[in-house]
N, C-alpha and C. Protein backbone atom coordinates (compact mmCIF):
# COMPACT_ATOMS: atom_id res chain seq x y z
N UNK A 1 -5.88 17.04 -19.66
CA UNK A 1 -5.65 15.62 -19.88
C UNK A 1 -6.75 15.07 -20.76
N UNK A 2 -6.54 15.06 -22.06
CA UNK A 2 -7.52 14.77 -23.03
C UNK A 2 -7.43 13.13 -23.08
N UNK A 3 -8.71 12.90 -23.13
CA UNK A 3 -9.15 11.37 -22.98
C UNK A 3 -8.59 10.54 -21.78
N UNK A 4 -8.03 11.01 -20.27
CA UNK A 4 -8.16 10.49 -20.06
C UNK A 4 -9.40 9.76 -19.22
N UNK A 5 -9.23 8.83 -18.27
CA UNK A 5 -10.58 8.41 -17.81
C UNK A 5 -11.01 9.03 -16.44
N UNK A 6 -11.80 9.75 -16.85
CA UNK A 6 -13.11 10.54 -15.40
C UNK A 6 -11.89 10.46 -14.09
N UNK A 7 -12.43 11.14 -13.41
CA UNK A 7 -11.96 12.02 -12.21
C UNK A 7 -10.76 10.14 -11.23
N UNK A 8 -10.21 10.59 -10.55
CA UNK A 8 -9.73 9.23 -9.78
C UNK A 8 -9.94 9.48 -8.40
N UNK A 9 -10.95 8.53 -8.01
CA UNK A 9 -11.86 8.39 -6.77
C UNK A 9 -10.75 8.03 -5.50
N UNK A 10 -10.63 8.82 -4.41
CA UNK A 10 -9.59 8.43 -3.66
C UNK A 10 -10.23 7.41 -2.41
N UNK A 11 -11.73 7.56 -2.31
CA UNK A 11 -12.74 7.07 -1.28
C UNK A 11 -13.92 7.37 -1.43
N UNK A 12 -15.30 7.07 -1.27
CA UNK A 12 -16.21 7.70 -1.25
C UNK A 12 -16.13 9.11 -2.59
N UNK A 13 -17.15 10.04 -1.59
CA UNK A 13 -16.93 11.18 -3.33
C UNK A 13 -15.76 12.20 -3.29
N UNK A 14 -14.69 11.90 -2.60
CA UNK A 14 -13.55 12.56 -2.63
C UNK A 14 -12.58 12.31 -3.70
N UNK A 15 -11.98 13.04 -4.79
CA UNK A 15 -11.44 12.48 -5.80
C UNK A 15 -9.99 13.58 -5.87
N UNK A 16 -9.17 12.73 -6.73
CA UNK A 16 -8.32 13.60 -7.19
C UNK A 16 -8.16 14.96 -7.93
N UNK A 17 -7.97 16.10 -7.23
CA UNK A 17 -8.10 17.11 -8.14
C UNK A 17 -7.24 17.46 -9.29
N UNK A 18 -7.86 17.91 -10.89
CA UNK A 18 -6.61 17.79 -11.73
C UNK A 18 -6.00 19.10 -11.53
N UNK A 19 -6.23 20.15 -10.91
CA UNK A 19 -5.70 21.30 -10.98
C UNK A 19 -4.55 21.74 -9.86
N UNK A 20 -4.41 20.12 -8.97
CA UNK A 20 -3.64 20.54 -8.31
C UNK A 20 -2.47 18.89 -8.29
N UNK A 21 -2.79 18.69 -9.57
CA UNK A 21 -1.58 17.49 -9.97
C UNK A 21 -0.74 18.36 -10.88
N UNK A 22 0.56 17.92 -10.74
CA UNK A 22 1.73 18.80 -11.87
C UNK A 22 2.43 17.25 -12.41
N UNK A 23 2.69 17.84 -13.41
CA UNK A 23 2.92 16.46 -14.26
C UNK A 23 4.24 17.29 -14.94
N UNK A 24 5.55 15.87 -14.91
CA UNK A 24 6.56 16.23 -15.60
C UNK A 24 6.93 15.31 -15.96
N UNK A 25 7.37 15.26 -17.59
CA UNK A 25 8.13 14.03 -18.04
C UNK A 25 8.91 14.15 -18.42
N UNK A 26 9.85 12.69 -18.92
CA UNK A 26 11.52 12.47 -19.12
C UNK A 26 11.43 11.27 -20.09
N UNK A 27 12.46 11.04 -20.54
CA UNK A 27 12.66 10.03 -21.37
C UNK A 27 13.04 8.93 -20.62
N UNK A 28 11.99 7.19 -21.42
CA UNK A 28 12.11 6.39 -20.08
C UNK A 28 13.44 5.42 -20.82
N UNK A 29 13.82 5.14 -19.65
CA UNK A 29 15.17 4.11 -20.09
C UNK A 29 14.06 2.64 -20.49
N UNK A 30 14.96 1.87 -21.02
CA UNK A 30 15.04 0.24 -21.24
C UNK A 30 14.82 0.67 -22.31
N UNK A 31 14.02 -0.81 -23.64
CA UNK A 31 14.55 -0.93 -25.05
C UNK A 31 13.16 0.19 -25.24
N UNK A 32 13.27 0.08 -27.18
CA UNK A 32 12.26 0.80 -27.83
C UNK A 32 12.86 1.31 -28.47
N UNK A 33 14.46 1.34 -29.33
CA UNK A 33 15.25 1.27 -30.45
C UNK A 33 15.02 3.12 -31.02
N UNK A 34 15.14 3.45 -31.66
CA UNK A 34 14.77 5.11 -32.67
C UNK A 34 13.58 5.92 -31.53
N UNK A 35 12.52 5.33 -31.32
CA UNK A 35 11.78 5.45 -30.55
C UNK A 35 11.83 6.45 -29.42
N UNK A 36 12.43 5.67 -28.58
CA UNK A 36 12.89 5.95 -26.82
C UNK A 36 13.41 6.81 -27.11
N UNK A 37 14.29 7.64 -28.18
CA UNK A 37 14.71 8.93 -28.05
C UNK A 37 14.68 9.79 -28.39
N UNK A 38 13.43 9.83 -28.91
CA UNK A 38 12.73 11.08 -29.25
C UNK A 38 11.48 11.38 -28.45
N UNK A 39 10.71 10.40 -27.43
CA UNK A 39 9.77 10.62 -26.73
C UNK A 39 10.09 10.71 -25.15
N UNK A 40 9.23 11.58 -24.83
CA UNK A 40 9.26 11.40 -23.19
C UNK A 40 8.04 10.74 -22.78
N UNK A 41 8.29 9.19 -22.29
CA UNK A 41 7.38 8.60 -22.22
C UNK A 41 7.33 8.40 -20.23
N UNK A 42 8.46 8.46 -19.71
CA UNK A 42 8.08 8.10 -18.34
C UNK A 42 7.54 9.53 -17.65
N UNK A 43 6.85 9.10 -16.52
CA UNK A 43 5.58 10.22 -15.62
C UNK A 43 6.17 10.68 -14.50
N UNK A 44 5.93 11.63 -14.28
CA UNK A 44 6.16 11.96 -12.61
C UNK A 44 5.07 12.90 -12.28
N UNK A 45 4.58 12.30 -11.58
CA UNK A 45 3.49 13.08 -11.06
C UNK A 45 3.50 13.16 -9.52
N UNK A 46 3.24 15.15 -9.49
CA UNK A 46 3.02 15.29 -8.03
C UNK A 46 1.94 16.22 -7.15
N UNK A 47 1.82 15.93 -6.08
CA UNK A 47 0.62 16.49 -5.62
C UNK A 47 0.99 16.65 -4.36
N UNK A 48 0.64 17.95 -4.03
CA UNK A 48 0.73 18.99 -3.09
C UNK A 48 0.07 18.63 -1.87
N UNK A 49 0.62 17.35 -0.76
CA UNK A 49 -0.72 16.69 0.18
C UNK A 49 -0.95 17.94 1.65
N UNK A 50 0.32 18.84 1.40
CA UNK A 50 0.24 19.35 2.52
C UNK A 50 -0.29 20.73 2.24
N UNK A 51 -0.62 21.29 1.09
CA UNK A 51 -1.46 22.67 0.70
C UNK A 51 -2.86 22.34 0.14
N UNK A 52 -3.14 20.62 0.07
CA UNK A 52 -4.62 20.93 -0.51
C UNK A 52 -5.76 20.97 -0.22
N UNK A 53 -6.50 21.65 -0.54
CA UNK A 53 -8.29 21.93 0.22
C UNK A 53 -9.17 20.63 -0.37
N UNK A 54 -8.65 19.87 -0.87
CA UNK A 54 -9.36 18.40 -1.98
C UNK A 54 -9.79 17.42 -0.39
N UNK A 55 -8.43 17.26 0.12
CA UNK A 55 -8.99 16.01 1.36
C UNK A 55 -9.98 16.94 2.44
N UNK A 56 -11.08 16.26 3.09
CA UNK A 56 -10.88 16.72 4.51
C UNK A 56 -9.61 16.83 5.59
N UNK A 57 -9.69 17.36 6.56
CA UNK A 57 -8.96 17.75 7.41
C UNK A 57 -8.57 16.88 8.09
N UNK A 58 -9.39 16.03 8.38
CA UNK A 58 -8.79 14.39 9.22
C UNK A 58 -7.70 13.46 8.40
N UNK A 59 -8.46 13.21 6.90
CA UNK A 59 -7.60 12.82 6.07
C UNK A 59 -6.12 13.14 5.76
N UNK A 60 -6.32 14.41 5.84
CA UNK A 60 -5.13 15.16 5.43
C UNK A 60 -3.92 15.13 6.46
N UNK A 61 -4.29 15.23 7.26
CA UNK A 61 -3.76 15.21 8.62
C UNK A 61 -3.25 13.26 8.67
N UNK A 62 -3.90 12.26 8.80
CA UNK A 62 -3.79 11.08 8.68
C UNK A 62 -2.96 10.84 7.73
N UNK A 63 -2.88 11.65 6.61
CA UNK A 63 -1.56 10.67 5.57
C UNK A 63 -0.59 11.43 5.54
N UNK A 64 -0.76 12.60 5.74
CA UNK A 64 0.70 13.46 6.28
C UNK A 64 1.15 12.88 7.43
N UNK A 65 0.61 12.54 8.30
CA UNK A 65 1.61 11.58 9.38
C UNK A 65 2.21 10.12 8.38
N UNK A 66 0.92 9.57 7.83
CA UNK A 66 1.64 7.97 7.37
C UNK A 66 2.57 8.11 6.11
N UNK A 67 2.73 9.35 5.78
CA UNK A 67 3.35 8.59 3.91
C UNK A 67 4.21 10.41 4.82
N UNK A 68 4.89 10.30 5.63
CA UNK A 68 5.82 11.40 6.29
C UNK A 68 7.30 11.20 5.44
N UNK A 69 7.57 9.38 5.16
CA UNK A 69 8.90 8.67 5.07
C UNK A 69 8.89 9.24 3.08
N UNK A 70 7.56 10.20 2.82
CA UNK A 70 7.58 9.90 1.58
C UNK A 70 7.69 10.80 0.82
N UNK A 71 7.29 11.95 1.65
CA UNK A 71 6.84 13.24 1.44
C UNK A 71 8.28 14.17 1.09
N UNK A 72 8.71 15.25 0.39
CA UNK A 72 9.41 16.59 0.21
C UNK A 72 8.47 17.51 0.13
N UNK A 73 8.70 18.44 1.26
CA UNK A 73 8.18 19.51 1.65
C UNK A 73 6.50 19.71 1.16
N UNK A 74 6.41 18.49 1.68
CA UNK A 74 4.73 18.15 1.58
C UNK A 74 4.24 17.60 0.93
N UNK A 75 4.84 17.76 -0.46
CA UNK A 75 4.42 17.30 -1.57
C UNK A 75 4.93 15.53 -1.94
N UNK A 76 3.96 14.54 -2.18
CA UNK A 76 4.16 12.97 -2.60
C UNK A 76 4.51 13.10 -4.31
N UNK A 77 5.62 12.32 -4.49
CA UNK A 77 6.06 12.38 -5.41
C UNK A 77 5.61 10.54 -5.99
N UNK A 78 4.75 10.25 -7.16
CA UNK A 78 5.07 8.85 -7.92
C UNK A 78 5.29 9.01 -9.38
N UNK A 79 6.19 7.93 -9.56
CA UNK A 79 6.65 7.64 -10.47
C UNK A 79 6.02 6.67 -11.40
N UNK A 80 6.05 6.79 -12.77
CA UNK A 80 5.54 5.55 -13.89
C UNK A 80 6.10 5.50 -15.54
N UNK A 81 6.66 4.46 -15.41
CA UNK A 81 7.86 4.57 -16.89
C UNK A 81 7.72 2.87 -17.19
N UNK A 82 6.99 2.04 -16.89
CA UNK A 82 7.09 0.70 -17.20
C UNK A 82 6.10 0.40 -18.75
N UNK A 83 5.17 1.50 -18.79
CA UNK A 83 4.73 1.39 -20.51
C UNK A 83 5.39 2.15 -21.71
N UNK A 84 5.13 1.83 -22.89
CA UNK A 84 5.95 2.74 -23.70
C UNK A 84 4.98 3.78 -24.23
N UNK A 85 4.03 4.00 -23.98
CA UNK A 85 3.29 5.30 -24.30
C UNK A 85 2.86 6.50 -22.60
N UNK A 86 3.08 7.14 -23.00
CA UNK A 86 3.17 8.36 -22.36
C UNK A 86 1.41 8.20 -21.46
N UNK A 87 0.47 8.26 -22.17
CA UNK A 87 -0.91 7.91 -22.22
C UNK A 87 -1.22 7.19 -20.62
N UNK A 88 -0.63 6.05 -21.27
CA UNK A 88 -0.55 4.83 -19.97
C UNK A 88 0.06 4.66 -18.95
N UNK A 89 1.19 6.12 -18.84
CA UNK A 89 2.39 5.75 -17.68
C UNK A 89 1.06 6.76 -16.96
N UNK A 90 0.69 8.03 -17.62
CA UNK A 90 -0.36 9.05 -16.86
C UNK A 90 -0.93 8.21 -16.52
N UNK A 91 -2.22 7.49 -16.48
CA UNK A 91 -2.90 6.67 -16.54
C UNK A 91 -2.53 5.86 -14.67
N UNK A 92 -1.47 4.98 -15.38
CA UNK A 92 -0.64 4.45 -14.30
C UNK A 92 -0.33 5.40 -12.72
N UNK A 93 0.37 6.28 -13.50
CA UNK A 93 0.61 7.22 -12.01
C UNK A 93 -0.38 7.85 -11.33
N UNK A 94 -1.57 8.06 -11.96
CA UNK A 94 -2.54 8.30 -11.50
C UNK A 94 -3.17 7.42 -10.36
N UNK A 95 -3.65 6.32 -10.94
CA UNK A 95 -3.96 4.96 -10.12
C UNK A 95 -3.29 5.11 -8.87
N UNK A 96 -2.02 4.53 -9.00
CA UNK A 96 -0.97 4.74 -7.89
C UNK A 96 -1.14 5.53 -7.04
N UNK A 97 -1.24 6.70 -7.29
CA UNK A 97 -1.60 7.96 -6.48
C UNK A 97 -2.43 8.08 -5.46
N UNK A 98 -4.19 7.65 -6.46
CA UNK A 98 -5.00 7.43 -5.64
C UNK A 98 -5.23 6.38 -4.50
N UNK A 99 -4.24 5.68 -5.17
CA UNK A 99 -4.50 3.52 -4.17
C UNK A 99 -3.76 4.11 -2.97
N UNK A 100 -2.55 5.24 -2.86
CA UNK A 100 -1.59 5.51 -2.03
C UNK A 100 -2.26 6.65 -0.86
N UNK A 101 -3.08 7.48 -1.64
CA UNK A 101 -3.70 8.13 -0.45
C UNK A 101 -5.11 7.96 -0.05
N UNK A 102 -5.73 6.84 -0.64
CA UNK A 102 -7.01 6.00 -0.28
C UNK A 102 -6.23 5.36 0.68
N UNK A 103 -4.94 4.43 0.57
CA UNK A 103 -4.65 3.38 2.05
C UNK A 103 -4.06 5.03 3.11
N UNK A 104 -3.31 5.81 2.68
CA UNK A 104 -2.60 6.42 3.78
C UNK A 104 -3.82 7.63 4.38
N UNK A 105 -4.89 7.36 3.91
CA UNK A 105 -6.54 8.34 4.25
C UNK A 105 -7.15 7.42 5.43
N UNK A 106 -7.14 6.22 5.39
CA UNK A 106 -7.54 5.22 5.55
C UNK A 106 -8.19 5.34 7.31
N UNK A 107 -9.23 5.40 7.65
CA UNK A 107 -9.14 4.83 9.27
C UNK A 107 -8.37 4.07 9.87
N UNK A 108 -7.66 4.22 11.02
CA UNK A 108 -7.19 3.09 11.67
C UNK A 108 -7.83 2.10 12.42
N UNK A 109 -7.58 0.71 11.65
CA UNK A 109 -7.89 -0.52 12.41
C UNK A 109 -8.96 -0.57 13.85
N UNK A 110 -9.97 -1.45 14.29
CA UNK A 110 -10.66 -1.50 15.43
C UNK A 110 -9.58 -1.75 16.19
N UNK A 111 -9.32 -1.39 17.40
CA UNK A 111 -8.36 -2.07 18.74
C UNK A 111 -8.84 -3.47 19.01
N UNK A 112 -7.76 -4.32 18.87
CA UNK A 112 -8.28 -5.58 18.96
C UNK A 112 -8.63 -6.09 20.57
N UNK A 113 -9.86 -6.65 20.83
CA UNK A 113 -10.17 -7.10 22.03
C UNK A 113 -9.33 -8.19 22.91
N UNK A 114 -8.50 -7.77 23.74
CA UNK A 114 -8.08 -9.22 24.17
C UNK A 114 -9.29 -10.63 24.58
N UNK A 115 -8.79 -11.74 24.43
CA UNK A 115 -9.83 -12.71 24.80
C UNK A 115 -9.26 -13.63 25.50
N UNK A 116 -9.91 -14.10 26.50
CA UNK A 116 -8.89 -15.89 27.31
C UNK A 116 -9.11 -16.99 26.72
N UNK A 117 -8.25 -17.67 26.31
CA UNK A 117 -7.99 -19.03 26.09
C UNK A 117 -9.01 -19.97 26.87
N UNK A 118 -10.04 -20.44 26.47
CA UNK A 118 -11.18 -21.25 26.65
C UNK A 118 -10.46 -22.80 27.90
N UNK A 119 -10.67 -22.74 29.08
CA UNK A 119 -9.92 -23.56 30.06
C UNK A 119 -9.97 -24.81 29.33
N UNK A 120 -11.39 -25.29 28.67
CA UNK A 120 -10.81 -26.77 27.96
C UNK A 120 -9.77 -26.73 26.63
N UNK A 121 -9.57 -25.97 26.01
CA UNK A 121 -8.64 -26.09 25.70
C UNK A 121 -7.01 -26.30 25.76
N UNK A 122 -7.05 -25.69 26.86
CA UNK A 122 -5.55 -25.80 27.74
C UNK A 122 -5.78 -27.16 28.28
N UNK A 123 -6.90 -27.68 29.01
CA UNK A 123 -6.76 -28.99 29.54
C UNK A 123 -6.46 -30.15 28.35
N UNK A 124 -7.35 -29.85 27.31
CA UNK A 124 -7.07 -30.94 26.34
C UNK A 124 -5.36 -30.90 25.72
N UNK A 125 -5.18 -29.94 25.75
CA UNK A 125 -3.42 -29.56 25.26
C UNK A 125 -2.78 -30.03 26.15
N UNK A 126 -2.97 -29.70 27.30
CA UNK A 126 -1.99 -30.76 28.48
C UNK A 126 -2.10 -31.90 28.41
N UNK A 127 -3.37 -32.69 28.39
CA UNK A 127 -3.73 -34.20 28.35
C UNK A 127 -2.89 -34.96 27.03
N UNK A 128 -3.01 -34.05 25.96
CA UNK A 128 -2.04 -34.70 25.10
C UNK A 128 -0.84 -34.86 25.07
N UNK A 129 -0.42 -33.12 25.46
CA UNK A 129 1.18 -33.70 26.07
C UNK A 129 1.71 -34.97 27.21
N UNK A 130 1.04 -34.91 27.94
CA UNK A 130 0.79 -35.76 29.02
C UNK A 130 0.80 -37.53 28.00
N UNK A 131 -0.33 -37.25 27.29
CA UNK A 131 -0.42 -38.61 26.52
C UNK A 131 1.21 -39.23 25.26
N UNK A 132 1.64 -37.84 25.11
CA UNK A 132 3.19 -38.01 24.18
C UNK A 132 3.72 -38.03 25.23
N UNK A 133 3.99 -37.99 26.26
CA UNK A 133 4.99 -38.44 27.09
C UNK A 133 4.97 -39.49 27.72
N UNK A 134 3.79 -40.32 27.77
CA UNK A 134 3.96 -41.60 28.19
C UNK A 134 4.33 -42.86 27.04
N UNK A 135 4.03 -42.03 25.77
CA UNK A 135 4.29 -42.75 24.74
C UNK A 135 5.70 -42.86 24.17
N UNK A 136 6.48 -41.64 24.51
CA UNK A 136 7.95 -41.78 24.49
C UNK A 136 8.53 -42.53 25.65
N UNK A 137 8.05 -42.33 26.29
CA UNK A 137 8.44 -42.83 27.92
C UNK A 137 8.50 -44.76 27.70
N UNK A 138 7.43 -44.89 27.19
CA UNK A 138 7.57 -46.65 27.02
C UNK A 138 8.63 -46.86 25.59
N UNK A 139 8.74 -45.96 24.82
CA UNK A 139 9.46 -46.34 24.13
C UNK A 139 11.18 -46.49 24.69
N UNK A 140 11.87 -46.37 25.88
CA UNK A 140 12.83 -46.11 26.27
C UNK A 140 13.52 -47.30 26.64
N UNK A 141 14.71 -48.37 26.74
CA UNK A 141 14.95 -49.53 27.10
C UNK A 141 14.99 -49.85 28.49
N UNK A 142 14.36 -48.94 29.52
CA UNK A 142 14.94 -49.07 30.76
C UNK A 142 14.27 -50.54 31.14
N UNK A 143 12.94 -50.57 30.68
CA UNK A 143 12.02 -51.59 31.36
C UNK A 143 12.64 -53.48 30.89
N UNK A 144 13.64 -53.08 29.82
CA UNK A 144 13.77 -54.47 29.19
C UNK A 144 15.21 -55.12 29.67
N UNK A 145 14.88 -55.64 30.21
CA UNK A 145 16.44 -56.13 31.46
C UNK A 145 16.74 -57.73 31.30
């Protein structure tokens, strides 16, 4: 991949390996007149999440469960055809790639602490209801005879 830009960082110093991305292209639909049909400008790029020695073992394990809905026979497949040079869809699918198994690498969330509802607060919430109901309450015709 001549010129493109330095390694793609998936977290920390863990990066995308290029020797185990396979890259195939096709000709991308929409306009670009003489153009569009003589180039293969849209990307497909794929990477092998369930044979590679690149993630640690936790990682690997962590996005093979989360990106499961995404995976063929291990392997994550993305797509990129929205530029008209070939250059930039690589470029593109690359990015993608990494943003996809940086979130699906990802630690899971702290367990959130339950907490109680502070007693004056509930009192002041009642007192007001309490206070809208006497205020609808006089608004009613019973008292005017």
């Amino acid at each position: 991949m001549d010129g493109m830009s330095g390694p793609h960082v998936i977290r920390g110093s863990v990066s995308l390996p290029e020797a185990e991305l396979v890259w195939r292209f096709s000709r991308s639909s929409g306009p670009g007149g003489q153009h569009v049909n003589t180039t293969d400008t849209a990307v497909e790029l794929r990477f092998d999440l369930a044979r590679t020695e690149a993630l640690p073992e936790v990682w690997k394990r962590r996005a093979l469960e989360r990106l499961a809905g995404r995976l063929t026979d291990g392997v994550v497949t993305v797509r990129a055809s929205e530029h008209r040079s070939q250059w930039r869809n690589r470029e593109t699918a690359t990015v993608r790639l990494a943003a996809l198994l940086a979130e699906a690498t990802a630690p899971p969330p702290a367990p959130r602490r339950a907490t109680r509802i502070p007693r004056g607060i509930n009192e002041r919430r009642l007192r007001e209801k309490k206070q809208r109901s006497e205020t609808k309450r006089g608004r009613s015709a019973r008292g005017w005879g």
